[in-house]
Protein backbone atom coordinates (compact mmCIF):
# COMPACT_ATOMS: atom_id res chain seq x y z
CA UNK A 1 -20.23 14.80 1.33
CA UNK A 2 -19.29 15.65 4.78
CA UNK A 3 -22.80 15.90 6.69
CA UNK A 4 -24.03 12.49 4.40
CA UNK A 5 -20.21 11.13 6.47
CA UNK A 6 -21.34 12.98 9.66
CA UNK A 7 -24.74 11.38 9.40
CA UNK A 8 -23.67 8.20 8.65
CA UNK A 9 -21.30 8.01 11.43
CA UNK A 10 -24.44 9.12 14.04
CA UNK A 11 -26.50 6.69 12.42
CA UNK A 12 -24.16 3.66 13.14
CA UNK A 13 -23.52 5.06 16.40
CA UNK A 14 -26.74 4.70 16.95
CA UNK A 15 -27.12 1.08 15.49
CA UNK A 16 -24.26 0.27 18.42
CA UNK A 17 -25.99 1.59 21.25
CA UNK A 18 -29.30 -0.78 19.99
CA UNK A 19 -27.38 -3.88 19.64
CA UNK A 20 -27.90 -6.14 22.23
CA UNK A 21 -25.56 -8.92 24.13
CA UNK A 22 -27.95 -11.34 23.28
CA UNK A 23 -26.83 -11.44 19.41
CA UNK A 24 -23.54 -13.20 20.36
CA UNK A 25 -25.29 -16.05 22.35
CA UNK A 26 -27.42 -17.03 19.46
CA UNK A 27 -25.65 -17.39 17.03
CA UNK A 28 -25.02 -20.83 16.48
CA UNK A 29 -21.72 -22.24 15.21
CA UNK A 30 -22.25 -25.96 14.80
CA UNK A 31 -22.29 -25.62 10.92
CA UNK A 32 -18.31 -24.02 11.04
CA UNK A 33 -17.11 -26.72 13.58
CA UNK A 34 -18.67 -29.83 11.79
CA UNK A 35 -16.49 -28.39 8.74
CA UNK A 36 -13.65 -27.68 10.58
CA UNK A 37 -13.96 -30.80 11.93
CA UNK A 38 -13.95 -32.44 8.64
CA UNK A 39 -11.03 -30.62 7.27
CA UNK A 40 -9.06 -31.67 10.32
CA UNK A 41 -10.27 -35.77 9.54
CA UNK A 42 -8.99 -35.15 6.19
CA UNK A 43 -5.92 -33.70 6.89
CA UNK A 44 -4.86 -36.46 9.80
CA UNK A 45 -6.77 -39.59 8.35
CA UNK A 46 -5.35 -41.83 6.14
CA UNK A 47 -5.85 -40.21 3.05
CA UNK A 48 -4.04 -37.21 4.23
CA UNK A 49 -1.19 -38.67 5.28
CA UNK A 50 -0.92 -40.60 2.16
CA UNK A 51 -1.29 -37.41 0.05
CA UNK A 52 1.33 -35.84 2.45
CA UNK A 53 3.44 -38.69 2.05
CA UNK A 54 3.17 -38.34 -2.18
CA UNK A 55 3.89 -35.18 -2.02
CA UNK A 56 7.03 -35.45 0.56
CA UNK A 57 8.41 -38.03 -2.07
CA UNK A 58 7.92 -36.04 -4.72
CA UNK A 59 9.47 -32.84 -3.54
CA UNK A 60 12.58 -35.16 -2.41
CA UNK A 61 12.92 -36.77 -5.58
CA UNK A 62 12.47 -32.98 -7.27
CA UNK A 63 15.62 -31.79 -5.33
CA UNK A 64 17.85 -35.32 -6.09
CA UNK A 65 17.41 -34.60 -9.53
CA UNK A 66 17.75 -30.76 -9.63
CA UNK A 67 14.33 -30.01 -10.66
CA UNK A 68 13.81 -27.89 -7.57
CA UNK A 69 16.07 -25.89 -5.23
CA UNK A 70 16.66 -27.64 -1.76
CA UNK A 71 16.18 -24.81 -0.08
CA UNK A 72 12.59 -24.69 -1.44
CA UNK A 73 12.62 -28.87 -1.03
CA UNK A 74 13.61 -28.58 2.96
CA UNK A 75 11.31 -25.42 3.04
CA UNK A 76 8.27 -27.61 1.75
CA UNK A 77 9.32 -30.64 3.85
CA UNK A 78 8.80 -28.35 7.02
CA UNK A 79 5.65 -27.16 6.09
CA UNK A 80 4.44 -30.75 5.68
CA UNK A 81 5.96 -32.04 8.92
CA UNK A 82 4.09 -28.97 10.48
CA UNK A 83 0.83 -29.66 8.93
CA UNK A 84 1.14 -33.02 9.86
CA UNK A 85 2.13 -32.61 13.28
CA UNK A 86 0.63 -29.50 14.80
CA UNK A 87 -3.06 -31.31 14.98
CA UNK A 88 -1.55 -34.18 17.18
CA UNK A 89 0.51 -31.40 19.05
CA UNK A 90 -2.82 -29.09 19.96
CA UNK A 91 -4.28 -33.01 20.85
CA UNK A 92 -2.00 -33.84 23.18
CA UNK A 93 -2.70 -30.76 25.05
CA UNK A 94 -5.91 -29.69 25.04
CA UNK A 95 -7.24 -33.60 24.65
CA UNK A 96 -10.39 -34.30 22.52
């Protein structure tokens, strides 16, 4: 078990010293920032905001009538006021 470990560790020692810079300049990440770029529409568009909205009425109407905890209600309503604002924050200072 320990020379098939030794081995294995030459051979990917090996593999490193054949790799080549050039691997990381092709590889082409259009595919992951169209998505990400989608999921960030979503989430500030108007269908986000309305689902944010739903859901920030609901949790509030949870804690008035003791369903939830309001710790867990102010904990959620953070989260969604982060979500919600941290795209227009990164915006505002890295631009688009």
């Amino acid at each position: 078990m320990k020379r098939f470990y030794n081995l294995s560790l030459l051979a990917g020692a090996f593999f490193l010293l054949l790799i080549e810079p050039s691997f990381a300049q092709e590889f082409n990440a259009t595919g992951l920032n169209t998505f990400f770029t989608s999921v960030l529409n979503a989430m500030t568009g108007t269908t986000g905001r309305l689902i944010m909205t739903i859901v920030f009425l609901a949790v509030l109407f949870a804690g008035a009538f003791n369903f939830m905890d309001w710790a867990k209600v102010f904990t959620v309503m953070i989260i969604i006021v982060l979500a919600a604002g941290v795209p227009t924050f990164v915006q505002s200072i890295w631009g688009s």
